[in-house]
PDB file of N, CA and C in Angstrom:
ATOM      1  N   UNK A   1       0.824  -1.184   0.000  1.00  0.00           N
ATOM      2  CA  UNK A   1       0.000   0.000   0.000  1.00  0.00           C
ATOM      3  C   UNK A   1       0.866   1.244   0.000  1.00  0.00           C
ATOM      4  N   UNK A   2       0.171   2.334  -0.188  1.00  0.00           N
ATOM      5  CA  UNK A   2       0.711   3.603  -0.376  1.00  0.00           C
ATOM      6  C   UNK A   2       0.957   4.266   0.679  1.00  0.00           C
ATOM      7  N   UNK A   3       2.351   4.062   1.416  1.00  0.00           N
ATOM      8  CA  UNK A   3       2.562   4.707   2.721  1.00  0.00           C
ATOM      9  C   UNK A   3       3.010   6.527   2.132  1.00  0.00           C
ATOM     10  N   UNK A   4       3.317   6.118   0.746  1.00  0.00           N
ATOM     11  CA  UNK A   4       3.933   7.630   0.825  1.00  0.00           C
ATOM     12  C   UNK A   4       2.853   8.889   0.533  1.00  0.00           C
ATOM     13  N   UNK A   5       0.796   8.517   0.273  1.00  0.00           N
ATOM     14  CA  UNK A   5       0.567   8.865   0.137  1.00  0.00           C
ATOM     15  C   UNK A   5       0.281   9.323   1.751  1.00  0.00           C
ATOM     16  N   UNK A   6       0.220   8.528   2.910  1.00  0.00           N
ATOM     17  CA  UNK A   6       0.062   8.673   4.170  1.00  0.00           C
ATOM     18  C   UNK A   6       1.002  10.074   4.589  1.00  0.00           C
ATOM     19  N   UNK A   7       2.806   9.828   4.249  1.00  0.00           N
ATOM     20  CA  UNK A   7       2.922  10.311   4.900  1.00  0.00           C
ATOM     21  C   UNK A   7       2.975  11.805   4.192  1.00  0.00           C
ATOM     22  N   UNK A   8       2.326  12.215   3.610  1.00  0.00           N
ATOM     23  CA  UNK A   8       2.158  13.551   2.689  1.00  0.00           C
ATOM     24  C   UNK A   8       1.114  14.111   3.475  1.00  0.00           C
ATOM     25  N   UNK A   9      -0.235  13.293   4.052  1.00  0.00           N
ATOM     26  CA  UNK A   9      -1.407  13.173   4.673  1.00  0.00           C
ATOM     27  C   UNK A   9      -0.784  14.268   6.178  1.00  0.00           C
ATOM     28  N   UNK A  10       0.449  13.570   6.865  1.00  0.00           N
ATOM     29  CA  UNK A  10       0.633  13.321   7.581  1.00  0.00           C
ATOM     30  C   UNK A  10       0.993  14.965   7.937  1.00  0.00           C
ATOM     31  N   UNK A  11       2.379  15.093   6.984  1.00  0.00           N
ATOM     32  CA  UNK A  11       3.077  16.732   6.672  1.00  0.00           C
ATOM     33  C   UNK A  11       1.654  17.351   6.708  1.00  0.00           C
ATOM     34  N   UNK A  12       0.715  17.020   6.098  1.00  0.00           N
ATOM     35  CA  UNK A  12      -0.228  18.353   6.115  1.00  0.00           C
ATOM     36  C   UNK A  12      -0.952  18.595   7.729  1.00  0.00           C
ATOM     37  N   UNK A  13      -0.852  17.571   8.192  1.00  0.00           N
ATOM     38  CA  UNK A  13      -1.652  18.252   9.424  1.00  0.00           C
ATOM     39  C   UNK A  13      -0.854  18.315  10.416  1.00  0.00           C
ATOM     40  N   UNK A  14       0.296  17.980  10.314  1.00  0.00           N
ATOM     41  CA  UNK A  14       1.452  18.844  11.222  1.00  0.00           C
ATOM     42  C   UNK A  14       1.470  20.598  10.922  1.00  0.00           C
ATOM     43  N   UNK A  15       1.356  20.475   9.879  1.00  0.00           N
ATOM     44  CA  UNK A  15       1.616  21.840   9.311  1.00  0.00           C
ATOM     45  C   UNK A  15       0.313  22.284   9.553  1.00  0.00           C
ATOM     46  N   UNK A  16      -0.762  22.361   9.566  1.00  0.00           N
ATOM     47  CA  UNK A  16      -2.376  22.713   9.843  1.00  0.00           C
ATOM     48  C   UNK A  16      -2.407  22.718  11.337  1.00  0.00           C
ATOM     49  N   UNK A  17      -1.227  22.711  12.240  1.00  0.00           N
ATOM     50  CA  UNK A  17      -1.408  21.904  13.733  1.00  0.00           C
ATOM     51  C   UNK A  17      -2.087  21.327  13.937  1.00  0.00           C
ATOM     52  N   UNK A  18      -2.725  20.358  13.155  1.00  0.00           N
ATOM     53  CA  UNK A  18      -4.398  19.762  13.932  1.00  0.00           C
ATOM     54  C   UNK A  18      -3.404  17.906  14.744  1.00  0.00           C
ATOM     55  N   UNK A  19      -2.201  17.834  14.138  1.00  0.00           N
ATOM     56  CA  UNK A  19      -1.588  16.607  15.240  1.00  0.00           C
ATOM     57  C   UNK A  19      -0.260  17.405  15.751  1.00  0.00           C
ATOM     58  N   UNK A  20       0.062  16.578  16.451  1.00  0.00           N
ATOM     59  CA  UNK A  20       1.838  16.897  17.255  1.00  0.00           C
ATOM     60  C   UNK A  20       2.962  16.556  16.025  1.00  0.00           C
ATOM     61  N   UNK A  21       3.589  16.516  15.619  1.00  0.00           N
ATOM     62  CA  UNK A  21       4.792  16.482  14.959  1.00  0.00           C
ATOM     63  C   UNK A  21       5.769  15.538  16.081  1.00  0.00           C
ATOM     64  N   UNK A  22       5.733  14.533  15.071  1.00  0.00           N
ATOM     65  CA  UNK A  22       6.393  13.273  15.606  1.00  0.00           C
ATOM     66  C   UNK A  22       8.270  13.900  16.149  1.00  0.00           C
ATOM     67  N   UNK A  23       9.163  12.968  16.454  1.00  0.00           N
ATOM     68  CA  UNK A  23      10.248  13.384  16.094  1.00  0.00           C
ATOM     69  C   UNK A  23      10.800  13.872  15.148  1.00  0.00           C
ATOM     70  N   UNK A  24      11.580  15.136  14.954  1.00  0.00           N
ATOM     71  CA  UNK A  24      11.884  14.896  13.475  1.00  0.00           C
ATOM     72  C   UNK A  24      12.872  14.683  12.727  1.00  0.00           C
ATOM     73  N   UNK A  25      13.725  13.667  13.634  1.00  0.00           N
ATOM     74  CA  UNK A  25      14.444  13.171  12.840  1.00  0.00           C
ATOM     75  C   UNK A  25      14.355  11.639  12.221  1.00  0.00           C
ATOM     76  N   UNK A  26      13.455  11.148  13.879  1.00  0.00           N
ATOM     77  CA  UNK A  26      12.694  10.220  13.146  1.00  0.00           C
ATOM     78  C   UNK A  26      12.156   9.761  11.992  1.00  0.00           C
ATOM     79  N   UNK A  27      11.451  11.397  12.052  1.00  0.00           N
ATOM     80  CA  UNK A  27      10.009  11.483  10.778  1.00  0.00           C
ATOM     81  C   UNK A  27      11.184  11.433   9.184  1.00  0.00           C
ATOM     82  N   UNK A  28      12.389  12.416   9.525  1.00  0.00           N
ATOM     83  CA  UNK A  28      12.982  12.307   8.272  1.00  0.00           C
ATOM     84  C   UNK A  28      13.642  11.117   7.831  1.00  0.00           C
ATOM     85  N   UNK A  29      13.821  10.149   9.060  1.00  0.00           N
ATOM     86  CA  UNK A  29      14.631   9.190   8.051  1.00  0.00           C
ATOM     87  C   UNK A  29      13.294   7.532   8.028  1.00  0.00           C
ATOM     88  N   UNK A  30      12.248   7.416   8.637  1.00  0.00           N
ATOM     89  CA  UNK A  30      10.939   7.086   8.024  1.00  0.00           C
ATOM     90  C   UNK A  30      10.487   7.100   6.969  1.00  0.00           C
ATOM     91  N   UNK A  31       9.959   8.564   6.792  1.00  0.00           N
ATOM     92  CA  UNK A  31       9.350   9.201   5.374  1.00  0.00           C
ATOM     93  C   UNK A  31      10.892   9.044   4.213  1.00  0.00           C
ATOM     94  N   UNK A  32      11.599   9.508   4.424  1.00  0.00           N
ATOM     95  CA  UNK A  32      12.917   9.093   3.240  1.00  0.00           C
ATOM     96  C   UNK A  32      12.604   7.701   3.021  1.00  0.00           C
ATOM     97  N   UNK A  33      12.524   6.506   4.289  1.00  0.00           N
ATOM     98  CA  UNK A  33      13.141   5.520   3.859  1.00  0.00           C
ATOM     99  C   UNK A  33      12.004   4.784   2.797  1.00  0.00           C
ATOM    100  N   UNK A  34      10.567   5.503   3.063  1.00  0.00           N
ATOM    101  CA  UNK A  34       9.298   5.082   2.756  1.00  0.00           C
ATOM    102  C   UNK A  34       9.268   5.567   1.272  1.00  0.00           C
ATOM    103  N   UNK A  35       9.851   7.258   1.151  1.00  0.00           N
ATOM    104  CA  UNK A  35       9.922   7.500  -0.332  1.00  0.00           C
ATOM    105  C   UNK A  35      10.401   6.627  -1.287  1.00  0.00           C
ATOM    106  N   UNK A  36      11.857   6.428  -0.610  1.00  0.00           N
ATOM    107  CA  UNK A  36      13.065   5.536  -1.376  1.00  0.00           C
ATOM    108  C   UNK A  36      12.696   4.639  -1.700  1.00  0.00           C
ATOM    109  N   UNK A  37      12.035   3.299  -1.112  1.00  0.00           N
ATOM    110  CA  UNK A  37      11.397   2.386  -1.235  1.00  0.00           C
ATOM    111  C   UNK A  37      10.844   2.199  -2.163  1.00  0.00           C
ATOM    112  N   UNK A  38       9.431   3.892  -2.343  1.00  0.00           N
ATOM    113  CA  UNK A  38       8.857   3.635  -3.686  1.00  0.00           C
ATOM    114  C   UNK A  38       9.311   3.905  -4.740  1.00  0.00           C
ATOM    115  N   UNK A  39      10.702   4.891  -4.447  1.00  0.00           N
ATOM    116  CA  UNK A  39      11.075   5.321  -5.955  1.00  0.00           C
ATOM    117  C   UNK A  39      11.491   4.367  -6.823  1.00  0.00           C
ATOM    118  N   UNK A  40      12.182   3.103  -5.509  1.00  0.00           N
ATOM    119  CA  UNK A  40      13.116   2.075  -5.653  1.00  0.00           C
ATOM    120  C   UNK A  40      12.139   0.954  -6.971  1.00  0.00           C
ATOM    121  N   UNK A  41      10.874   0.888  -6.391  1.00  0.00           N
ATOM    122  CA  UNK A  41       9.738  -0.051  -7.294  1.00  0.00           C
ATOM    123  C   UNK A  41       9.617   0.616  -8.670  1.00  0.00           C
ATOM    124  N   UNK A  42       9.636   1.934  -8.854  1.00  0.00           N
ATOM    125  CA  UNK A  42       9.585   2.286 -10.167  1.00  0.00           C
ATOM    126  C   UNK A  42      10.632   1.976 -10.939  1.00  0.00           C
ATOM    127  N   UNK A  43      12.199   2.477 -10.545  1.00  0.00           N
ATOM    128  CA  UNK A  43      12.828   1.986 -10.719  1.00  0.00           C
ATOM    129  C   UNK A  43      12.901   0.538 -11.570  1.00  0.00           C
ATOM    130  N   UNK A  44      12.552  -0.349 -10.462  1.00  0.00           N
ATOM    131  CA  UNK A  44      12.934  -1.666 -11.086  1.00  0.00           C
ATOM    132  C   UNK A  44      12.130  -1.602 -12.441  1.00  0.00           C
ATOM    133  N   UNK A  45      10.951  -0.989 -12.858  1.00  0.00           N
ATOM    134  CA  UNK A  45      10.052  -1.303 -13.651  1.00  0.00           C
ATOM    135  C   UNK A  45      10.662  -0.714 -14.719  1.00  0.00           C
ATOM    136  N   UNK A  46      11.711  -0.014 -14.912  1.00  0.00           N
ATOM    137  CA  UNK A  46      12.551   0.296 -15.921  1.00  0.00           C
ATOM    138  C   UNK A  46      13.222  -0.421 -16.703  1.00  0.00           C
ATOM    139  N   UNK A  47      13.417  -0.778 -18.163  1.00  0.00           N
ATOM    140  CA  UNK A  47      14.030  -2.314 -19.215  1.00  0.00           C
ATOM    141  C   UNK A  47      15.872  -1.532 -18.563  1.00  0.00           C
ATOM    142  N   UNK A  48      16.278  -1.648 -17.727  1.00  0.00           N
ATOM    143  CA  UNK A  48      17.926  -1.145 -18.106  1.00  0.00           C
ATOM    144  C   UNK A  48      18.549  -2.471 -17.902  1.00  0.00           C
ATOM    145  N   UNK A  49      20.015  -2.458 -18.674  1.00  0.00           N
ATOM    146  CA  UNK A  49      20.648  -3.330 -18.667  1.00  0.00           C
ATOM    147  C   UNK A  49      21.341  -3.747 -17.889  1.00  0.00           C
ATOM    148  N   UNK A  50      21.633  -5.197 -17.653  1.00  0.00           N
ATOM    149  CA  UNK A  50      22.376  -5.621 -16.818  1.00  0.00           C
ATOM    150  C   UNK A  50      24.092  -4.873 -16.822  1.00  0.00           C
ATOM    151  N   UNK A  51      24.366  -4.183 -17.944  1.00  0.00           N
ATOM    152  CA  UNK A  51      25.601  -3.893 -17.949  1.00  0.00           C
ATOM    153  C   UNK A  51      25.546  -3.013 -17.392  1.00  0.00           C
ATOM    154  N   UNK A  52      27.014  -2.374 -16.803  1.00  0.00           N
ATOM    155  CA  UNK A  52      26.893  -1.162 -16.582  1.00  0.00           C
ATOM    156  C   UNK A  52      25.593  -0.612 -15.264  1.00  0.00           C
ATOM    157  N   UNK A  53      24.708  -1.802 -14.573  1.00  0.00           N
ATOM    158  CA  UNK A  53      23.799  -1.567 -13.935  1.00  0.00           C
ATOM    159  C   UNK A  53      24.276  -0.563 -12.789  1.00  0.00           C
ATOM    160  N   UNK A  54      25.650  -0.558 -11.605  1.00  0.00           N
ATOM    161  CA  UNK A  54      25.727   0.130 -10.579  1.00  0.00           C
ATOM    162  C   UNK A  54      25.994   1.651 -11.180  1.00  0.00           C
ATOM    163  N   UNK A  55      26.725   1.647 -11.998  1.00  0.00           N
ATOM    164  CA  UNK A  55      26.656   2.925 -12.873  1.00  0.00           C
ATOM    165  C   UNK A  55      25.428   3.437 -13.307  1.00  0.00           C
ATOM    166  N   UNK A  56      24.707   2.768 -13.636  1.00  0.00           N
ATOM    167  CA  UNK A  56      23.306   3.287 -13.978  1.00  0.00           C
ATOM    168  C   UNK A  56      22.387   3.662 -12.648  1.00  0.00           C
ATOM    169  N   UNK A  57      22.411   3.341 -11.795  1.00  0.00           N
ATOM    170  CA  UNK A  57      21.701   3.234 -10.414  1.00  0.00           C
ATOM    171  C   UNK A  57      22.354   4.459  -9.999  1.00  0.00           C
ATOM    172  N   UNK A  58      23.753   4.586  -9.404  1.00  0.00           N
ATOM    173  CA  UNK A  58      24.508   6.157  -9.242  1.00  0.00           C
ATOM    174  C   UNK A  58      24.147   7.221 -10.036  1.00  0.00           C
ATOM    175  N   UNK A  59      23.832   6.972 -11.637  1.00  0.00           N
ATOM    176  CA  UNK A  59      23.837   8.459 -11.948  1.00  0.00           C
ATOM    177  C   UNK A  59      22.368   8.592 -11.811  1.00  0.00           C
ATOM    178  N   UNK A  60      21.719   7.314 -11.397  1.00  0.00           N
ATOM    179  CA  UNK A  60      19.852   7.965 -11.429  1.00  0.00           C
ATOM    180  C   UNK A  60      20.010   8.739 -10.619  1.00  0.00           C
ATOM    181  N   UNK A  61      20.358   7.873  -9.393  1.00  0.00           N
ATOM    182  CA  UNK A  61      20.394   8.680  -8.004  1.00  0.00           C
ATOM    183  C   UNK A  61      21.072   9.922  -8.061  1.00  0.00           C
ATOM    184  N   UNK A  62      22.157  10.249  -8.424  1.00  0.00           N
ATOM    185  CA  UNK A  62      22.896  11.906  -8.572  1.00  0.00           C
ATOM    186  C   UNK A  62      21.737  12.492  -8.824  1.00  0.00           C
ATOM    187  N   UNK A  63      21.078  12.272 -10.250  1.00  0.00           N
ATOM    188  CA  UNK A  63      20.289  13.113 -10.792  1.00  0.00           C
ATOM    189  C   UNK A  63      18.875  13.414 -10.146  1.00  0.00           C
ATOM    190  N   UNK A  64      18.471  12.439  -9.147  1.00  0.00           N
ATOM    191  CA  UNK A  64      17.440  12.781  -8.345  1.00  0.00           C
ATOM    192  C   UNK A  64      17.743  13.697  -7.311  1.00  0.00           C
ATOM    193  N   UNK A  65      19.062  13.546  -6.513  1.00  0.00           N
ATOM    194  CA  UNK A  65      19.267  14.668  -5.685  1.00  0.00           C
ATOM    195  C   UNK A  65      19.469  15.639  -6.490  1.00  0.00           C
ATOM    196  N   UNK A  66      20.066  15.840  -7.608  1.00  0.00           N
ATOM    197  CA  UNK A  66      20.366  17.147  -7.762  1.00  0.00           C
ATOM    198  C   UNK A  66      18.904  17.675  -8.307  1.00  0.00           C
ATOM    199  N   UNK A  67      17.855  17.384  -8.538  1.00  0.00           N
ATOM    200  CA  UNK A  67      16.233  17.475  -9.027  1.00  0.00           C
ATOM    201  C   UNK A  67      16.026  18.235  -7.610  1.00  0.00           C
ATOM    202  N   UNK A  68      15.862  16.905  -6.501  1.00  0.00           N
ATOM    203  CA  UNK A  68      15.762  17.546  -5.374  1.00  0.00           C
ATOM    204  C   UNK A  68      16.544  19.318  -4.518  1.00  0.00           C
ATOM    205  N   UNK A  69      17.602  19.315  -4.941  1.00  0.00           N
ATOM    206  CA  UNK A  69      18.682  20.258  -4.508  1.00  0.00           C
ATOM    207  C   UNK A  69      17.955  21.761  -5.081  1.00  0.00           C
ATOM    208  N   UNK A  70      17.689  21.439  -6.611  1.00  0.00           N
ATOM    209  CA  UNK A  70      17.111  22.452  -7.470  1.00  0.00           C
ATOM    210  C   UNK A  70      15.779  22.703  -7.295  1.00  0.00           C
ATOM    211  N   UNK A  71      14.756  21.750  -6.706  1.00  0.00           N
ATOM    212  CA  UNK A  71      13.745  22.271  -6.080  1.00  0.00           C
ATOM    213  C   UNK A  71      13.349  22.926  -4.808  1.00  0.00           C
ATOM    214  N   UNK A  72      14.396  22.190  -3.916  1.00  0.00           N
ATOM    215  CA  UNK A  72      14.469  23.099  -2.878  1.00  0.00           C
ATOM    216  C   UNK A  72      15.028  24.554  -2.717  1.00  0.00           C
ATOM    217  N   UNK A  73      16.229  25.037  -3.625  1.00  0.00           N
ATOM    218  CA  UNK A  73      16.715  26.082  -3.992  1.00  0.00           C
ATOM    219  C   UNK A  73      15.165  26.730  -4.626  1.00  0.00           C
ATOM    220  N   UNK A  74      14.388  26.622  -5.123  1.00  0.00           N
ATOM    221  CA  UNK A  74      13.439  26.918  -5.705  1.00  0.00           C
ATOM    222  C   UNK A  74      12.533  27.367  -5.103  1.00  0.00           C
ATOM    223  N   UNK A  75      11.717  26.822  -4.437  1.00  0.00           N
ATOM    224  CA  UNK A  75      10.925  26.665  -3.301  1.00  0.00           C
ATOM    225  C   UNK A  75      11.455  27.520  -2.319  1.00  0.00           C
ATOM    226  N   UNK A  76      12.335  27.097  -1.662  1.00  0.00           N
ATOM    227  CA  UNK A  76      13.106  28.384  -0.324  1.00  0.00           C
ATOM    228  C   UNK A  76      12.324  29.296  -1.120  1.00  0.00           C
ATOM    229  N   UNK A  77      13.189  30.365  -2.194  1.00  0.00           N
ATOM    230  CA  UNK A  77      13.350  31.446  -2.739  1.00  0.00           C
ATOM    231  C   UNK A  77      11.360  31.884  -2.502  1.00  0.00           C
ATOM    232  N   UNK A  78      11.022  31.002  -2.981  1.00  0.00           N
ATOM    233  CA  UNK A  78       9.832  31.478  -2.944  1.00  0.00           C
ATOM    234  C   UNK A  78       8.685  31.423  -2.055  1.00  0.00           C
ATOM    235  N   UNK A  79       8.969  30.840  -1.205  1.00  0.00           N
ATOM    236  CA  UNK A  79       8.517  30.523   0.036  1.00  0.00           C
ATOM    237  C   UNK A  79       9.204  32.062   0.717  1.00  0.00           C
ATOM    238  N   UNK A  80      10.255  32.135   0.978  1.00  0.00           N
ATOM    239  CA  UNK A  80      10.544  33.533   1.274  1.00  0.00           C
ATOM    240  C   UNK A  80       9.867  34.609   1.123  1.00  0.00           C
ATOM    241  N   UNK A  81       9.669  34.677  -0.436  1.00  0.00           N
ATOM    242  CA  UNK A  81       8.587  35.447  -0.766  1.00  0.00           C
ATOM    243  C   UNK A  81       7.587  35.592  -0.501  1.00  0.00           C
ATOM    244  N   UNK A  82       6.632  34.394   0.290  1.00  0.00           N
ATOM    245  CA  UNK A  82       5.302  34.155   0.379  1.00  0.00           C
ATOM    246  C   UNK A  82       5.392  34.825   1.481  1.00  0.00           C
ATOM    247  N   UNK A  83       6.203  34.418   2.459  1.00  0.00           N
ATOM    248  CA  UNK A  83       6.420  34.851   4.389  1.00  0.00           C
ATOM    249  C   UNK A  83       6.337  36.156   4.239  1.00  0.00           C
ATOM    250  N   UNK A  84       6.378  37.146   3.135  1.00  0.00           N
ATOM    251  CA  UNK A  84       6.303  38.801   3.241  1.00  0.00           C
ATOM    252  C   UNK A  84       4.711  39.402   3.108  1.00  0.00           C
ATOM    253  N   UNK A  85       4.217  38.237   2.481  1.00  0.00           N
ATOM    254  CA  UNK A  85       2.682  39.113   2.167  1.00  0.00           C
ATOM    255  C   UNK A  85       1.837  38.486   3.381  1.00  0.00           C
ATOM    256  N   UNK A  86       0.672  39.758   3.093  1.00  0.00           N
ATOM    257  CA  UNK A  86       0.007  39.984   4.254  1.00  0.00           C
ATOM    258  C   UNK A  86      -1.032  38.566   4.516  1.00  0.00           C
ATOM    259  N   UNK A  87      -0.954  38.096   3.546  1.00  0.00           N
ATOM    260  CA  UNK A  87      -1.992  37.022   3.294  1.00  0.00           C
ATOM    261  C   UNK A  87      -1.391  35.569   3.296  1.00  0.00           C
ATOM    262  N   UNK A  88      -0.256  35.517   4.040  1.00  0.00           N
ATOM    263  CA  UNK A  88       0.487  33.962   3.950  1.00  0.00           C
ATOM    264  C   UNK A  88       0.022  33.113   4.631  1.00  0.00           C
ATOM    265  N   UNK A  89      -0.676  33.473   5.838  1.00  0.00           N
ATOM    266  CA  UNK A  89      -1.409  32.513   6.449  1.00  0.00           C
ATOM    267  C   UNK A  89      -2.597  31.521   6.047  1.00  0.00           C
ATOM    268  N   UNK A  90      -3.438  32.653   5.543  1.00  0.00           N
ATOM    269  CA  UNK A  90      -4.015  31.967   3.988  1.00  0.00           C
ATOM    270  C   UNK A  90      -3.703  31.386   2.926  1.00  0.00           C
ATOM    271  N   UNK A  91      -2.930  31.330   2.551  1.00  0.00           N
ATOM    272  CA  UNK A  91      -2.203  30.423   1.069  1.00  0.00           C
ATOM    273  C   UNK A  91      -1.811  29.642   2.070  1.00  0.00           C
ATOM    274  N   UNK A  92      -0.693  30.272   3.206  1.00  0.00           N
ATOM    275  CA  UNK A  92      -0.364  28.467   3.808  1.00  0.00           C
ATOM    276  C   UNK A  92      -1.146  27.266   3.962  1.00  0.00           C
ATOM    277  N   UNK A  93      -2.679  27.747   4.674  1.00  0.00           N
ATOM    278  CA  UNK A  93      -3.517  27.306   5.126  1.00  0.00           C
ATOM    279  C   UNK A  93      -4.019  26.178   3.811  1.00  0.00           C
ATOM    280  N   UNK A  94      -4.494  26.951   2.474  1.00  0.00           N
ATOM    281  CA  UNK A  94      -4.970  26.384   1.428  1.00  0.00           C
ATOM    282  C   UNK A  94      -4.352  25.584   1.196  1.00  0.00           C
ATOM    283  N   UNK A  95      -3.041  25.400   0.935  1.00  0.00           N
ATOM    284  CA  UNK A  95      -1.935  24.910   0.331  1.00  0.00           C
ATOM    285  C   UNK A  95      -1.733  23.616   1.090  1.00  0.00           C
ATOM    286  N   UNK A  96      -1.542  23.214   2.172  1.00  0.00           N
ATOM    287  CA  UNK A  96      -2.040  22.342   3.303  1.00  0.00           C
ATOM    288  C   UNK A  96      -3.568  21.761   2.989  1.00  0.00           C
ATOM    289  N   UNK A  97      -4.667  22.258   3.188  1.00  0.00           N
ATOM    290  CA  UNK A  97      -5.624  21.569   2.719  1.00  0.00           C
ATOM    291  C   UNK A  97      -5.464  20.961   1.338  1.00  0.00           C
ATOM    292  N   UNK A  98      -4.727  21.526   0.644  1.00  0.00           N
ATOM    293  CA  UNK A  98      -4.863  20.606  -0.809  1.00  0.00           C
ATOM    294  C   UNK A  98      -3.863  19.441  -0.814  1.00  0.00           C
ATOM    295  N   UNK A  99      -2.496  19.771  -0.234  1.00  0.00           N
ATOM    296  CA  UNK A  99      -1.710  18.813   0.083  1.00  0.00           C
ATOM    297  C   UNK A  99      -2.218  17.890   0.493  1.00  0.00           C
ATOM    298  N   UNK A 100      -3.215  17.633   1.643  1.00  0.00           N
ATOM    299  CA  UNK A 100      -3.479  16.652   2.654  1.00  0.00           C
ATOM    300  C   UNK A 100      -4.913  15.723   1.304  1.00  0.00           C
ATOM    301  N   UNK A 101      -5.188  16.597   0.307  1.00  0.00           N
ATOM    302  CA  UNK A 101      -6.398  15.869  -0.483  1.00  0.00           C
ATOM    303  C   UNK A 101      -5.571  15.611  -1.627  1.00  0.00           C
ATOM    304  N   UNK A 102      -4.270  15.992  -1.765  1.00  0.00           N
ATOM    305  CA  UNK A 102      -3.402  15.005  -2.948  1.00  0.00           C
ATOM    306  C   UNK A 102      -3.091  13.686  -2.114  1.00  0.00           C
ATOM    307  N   UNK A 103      -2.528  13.845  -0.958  1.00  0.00           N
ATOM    308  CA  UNK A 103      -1.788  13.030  -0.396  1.00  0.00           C
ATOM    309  C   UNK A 103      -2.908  11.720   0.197  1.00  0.00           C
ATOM    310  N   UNK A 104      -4.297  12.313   0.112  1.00  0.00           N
ATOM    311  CA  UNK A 104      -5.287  11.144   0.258  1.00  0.00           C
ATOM    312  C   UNK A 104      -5.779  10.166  -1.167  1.00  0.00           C
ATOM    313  N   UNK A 105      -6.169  11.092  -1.915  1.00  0.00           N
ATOM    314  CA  UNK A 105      -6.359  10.617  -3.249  1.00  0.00           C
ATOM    315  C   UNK A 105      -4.866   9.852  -4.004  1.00  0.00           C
ATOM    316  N   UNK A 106      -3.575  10.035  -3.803  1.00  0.00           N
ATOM    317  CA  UNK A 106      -2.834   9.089  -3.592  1.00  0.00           C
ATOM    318  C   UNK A 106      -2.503   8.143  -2.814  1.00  0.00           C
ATOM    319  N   UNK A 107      -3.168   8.316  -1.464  1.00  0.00           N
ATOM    320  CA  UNK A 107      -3.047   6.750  -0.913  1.00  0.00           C
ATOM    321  C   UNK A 107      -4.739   5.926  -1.420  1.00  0.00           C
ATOM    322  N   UNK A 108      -5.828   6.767  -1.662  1.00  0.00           N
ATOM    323  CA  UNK A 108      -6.623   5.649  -2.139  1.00  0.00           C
ATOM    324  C   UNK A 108      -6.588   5.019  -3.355  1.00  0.00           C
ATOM    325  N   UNK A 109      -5.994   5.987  -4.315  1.00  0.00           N
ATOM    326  CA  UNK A 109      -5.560   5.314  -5.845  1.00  0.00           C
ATOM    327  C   UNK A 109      -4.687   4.020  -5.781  1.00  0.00           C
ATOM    328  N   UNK A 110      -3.537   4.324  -5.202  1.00  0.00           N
ATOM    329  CA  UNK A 110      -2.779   3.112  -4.755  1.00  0.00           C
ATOM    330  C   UNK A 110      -3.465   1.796  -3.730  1.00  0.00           C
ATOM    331  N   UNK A 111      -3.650   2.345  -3.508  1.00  0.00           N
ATOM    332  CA  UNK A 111      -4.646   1.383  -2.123  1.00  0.00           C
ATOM    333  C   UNK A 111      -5.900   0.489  -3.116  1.00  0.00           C
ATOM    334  N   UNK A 112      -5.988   1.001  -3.526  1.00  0.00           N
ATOM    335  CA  UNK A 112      -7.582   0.224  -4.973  1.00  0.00           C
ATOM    336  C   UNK A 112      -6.239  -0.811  -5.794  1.00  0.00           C
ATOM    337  N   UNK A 113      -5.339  -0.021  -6.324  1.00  0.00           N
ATOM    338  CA  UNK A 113      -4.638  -0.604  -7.575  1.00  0.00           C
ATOM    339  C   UNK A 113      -4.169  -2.052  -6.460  1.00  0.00           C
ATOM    340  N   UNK A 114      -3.503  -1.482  -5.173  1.00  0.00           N
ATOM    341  CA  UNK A 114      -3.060  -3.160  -4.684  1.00  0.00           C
ATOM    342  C   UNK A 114      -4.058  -4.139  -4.423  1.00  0.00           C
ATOM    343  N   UNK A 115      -5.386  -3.920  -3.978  1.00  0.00           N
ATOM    344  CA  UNK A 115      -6.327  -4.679  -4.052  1.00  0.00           C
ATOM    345  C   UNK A 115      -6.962  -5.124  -5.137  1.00  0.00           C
ATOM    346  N   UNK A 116      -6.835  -4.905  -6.314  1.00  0.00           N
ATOM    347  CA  UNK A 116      -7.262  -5.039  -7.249  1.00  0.00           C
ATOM    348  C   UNK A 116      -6.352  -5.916  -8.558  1.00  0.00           C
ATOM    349  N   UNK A 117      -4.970  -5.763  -8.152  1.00  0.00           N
ATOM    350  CA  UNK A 117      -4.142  -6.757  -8.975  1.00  0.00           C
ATOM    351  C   UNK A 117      -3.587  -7.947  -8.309  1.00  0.00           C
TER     352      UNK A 117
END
C-alpha cells in the first residue's frame, strides 16, 4: 500500500497543527526511507541493462538529488517570498488543505490498484 501517500497526509496536518509532529528526525529518516522504497519499485520497472547496472543506479540517483537540490533552492526562494505578504497565512492554510487531499487521493488510488491486482 501507499505509505507515501500517508505520509504527505501526515506533513499536512502537522503543518495545519491539527496533530503533534512526531520526532523529526525520526520522521525524516521514516518518510525518506518510505519514499526511497517507492522510488526504488519504479525503478525496477525500468528495461535497463544488466551492464553497466551500478553505474546506472549512481547516476539515477545523482540526478534525483540534484532534481531535489534544485527544487528546494526553488521553493526556499519562494517561500521567502510568500512569508512577506500579508496574506500567507491563507495560502499556507490552502496549500495544506490541498496537500493533505493530494496526499489522500494518492493513498486511495494506490490502495484500490493493490487490491485489485
Amino acid at each position: 500500500m501507499s505509505s507515501i501517500g500517508l505520509s504527505v497526509c501526515d506533513n499536512a496536518l502537522e503543518n495545519l497543527q491539527i496533530i503533534r509532529p512526531i520526532n523529526p528526525k525520526l520522521a525524516v529518516f521514516g518518510f525518506g526511507l518510505v519514499h526511497g522504497l517507492g522510488l526504488s519499485t519504479k525503478l525496477q520497472d525500468l528495461p535497463l541493462s544488466r551492464d553497466g547496472l551500478i553505474v546506472n543506479m549512481l547516476v539515477f540517483d545523482i540526478g534525483v538529488e540534484l532534481g531535489q537540490i534544485a527544487a528546494l533552492t526553488i521553493s526556499f526562494g519562494g517561500l521567502a517570498w510568500l512569508r512577506q505578504r500579508f496574506d500567507f497565512t491563507l495560502i499556507a492554510t490552502n496549500a495544506n488543505v490541498l496537500l493533505f487531499a493530494a496526499g489522500s487521493a494518492l493513498f486511495a488510488m494506490q490502495s484500490v490498484g493493490y487490491f485489485t491486482t
